[in-house]
C-alpha atoms as a PDB file:
ATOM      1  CA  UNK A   1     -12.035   7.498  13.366  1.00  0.00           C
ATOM      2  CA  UNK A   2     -14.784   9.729  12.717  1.00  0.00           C
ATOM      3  CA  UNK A   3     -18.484   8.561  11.185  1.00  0.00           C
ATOM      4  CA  UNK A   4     -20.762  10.596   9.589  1.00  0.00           C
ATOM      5  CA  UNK A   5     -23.730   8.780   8.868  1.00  0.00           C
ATOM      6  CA  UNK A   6     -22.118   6.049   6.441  1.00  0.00           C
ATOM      7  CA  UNK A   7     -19.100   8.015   5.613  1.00  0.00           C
ATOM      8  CA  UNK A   8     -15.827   7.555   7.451  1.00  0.00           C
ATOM      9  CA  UNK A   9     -12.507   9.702   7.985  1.00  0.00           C
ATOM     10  CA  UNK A  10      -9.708   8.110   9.101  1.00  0.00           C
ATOM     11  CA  UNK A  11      -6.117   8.733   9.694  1.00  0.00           C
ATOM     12  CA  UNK A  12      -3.048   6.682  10.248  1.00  0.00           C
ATOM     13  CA  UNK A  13      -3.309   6.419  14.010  1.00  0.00           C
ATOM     14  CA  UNK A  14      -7.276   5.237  13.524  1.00  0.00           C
ATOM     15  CA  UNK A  15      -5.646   2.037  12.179  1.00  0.00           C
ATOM     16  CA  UNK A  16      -3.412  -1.093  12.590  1.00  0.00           C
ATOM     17  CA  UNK A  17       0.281  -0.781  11.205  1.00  0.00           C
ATOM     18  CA  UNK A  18       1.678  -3.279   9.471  1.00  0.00           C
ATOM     19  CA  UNK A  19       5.800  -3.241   9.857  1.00  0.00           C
ATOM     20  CA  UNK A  20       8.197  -5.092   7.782  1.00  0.00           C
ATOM     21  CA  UNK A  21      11.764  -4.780   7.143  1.00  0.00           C
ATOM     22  CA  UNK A  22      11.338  -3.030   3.890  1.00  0.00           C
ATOM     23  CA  UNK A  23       8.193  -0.305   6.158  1.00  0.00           C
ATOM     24  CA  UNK A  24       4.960  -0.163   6.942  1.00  0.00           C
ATOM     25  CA  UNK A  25       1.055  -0.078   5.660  1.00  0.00           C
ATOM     26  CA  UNK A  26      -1.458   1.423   6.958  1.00  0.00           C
ATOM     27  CA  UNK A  27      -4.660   0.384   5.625  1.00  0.00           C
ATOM     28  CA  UNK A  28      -7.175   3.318   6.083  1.00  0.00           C
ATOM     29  CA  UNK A  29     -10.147   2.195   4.100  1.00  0.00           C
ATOM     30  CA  UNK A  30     -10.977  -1.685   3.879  1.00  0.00           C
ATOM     31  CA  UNK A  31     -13.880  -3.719   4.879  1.00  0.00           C
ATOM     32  CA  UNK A  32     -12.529  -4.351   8.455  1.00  0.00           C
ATOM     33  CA  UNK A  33     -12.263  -0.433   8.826  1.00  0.00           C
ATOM     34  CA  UNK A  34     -14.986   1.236   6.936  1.00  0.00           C
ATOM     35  CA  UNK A  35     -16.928  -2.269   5.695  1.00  0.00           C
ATOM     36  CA  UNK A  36     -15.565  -0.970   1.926  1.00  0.00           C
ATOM     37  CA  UNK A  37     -15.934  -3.941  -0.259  1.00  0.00           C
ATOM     38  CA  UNK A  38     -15.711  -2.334  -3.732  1.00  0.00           C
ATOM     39  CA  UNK A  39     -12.123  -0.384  -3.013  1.00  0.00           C
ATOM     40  CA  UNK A  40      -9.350  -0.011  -0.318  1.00  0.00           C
ATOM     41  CA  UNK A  41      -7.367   1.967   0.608  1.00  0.00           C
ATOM     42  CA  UNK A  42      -4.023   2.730   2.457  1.00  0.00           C
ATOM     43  CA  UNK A  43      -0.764   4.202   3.041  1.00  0.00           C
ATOM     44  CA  UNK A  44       2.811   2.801   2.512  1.00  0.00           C
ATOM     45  CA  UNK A  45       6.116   3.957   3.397  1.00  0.00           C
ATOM     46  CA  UNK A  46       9.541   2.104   1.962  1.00  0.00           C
ATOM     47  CA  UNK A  47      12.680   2.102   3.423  1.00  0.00           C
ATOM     48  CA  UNK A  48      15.732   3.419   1.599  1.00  0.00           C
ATOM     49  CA  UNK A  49      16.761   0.716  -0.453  1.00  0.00           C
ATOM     50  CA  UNK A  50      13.676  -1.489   0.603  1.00  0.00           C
ATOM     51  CA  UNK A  51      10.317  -2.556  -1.076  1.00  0.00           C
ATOM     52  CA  UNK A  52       8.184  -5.798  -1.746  1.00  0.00           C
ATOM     53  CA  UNK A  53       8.578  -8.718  -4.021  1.00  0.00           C
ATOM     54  CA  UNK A  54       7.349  -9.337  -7.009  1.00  0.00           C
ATOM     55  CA  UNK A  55       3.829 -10.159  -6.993  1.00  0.00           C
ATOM     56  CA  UNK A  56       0.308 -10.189  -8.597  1.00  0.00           C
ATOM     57  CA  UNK A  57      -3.776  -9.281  -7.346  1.00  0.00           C
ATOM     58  CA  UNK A  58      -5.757 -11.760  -9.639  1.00  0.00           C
ATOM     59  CA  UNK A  59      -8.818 -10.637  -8.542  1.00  0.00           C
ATOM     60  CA  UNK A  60      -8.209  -6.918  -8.126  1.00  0.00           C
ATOM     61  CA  UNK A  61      -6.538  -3.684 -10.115  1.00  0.00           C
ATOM     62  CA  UNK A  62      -3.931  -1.251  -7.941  1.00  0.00           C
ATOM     63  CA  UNK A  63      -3.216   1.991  -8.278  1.00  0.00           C
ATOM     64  CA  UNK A  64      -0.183   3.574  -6.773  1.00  0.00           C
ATOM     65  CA  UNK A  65       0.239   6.859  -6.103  1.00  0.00           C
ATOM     66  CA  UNK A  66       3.660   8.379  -5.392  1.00  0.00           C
ATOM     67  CA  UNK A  67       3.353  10.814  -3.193  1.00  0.00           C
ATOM     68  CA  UNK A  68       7.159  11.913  -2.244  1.00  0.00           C
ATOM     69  CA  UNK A  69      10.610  10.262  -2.943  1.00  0.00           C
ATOM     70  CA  UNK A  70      12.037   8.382  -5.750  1.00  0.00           C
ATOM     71  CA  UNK A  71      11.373   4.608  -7.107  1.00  0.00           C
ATOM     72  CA  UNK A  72      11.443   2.091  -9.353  1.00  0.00           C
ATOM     73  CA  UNK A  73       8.110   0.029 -10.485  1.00  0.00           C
ATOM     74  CA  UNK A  74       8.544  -2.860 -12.226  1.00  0.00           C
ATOM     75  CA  UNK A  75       5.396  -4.208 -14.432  1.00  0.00           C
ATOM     76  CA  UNK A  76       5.642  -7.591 -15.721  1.00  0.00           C
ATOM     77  CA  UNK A  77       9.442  -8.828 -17.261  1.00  0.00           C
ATOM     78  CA  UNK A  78       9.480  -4.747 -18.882  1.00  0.00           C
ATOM     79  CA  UNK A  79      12.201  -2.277 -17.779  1.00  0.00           C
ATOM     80  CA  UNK A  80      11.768  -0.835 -14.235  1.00  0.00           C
ATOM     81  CA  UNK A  81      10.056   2.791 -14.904  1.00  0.00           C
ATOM     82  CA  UNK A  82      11.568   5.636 -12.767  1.00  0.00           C
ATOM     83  CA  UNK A  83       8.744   7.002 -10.412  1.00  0.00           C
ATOM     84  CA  UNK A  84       8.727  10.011  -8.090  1.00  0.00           C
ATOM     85  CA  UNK A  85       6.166  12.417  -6.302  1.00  0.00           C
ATOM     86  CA  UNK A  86       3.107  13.207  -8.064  1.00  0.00           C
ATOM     87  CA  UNK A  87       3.084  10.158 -10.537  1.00  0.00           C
ATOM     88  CA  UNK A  88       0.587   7.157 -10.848  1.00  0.00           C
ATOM     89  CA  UNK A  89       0.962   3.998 -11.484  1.00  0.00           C
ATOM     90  CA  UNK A  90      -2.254   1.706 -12.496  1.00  0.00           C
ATOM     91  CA  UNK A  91      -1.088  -2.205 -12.323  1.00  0.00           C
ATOM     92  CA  UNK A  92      -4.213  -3.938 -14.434  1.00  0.00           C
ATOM     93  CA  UNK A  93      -5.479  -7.348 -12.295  1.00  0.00           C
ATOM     94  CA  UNK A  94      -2.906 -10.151 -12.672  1.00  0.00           C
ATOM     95  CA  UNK A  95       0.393  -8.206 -13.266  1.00  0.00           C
ATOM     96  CA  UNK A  96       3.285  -8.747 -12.089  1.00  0.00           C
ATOM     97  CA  UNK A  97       4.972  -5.970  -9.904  1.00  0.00           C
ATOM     98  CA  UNK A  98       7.469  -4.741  -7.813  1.00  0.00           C
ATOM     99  CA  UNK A  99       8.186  -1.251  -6.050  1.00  0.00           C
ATOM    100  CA  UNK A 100      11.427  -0.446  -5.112  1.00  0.00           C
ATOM    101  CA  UNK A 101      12.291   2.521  -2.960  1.00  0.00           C
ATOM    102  CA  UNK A 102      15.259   3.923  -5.132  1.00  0.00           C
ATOM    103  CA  UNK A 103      16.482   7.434  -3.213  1.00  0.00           C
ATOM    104  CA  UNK A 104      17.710   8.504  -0.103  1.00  0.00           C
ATOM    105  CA  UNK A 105      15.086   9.035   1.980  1.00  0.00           C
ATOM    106  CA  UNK A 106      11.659   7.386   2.554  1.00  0.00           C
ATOM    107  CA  UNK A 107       9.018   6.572  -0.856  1.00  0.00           C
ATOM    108  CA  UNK A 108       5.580   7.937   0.413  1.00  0.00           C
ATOM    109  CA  UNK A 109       2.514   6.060  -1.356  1.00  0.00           C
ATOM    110  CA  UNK A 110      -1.056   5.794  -1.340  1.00  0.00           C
ATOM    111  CA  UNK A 111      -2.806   2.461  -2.932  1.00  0.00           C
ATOM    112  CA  UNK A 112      -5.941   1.730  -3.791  1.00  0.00           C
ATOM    113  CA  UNK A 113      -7.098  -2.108  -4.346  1.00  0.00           C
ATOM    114  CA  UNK A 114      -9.975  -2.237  -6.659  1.00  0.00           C
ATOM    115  CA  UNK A 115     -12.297  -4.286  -5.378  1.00  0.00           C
ATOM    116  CA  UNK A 116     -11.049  -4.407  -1.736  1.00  0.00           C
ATOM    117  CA  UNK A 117      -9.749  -7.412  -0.054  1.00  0.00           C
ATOM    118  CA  UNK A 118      -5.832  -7.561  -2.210  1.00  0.00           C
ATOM    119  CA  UNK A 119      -4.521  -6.060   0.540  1.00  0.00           C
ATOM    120  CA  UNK A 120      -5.527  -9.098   3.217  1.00  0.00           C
ATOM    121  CA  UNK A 121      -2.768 -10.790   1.956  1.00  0.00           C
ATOM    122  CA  UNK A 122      -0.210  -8.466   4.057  1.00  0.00           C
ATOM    123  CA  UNK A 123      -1.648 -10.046   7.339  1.00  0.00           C
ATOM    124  CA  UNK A 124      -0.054 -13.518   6.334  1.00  0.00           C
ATOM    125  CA  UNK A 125       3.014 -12.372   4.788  1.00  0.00           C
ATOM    126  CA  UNK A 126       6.270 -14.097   6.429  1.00  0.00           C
ATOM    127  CA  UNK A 127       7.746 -11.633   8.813  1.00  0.00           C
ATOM    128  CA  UNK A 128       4.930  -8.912   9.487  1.00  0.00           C
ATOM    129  CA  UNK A 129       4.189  -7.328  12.660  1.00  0.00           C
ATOM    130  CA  UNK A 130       0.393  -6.042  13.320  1.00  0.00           C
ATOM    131  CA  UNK A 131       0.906  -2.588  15.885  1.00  0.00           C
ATOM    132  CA  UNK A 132      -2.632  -2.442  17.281  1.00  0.00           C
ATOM    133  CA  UNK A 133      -4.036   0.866  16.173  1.00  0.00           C
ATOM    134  CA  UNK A 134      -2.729   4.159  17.986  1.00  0.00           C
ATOM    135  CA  UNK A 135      -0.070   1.834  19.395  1.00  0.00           C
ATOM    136  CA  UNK A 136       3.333   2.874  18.779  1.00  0.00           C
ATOM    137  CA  UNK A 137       5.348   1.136  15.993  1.00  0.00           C
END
């Protein structure tokens, strides 16, 4: 991790990695990283096939960003929505929603919590593994 004055850059290795069966997180801006409080940041990777449950942030907005690969967002009880590289997805605070990696290969995102502090909730999910940063996963 770099600092310049109060700015940061960071990169996947500059961080923790999260693992679970459906892939991994990589949270490079959040209060325990950069001391962001008003928006986090990080990078997700889903397994063929893979992704999370169905869940909500009451306290917080997401975006998603699809960077590469093909899936399926589900928003509340509607009709999944076909996503692929180069679409966003903004989930309003208390929706329901589900991403589902839907191709062949692995779904490349970016999210963004806004405020920070949704994404603590990974930590204390059933089945996670925490890879010390520049560890390998």
């Amino acid at each position: 991790m770099f600092r310049f004055n109060e700015t940061f850059l960071t990169t996947d290795a500059d961080v923790e990695t999260l693992v679970f069966d459906w892939g991994v997180v990589r949270m490079l801006s959040e209060e325990k990283v950069t001391g962001s409080k008003s928006v986090s940041f990080g990078h997700v990777l889903l397994n063929p096939g893979k992704g999370h449950e169905r869940h909500n942030h009451p306290d917080a907005d997401e975006i998603i960003y699809f960077i590469k690969g093909e899936g399926m967002q589900m928003l509340d009880d509607g009709e999944p929505v076909h996503c692929t590289g180069g679409e966003c997805c903004w989930i309003p605070r208390g929706v329901y929603h589900s991403t589902i990696n839907s191709g062949g290969g692995v779904l490349e995102l970016v999210v963004a919590y806004m405020p920070a502090g949704a994404e603590q909730i990974l930590r204390t999910l059933p089945g996670v593994r925490i890879v010390p940063a520049g560890q390998p996963v």
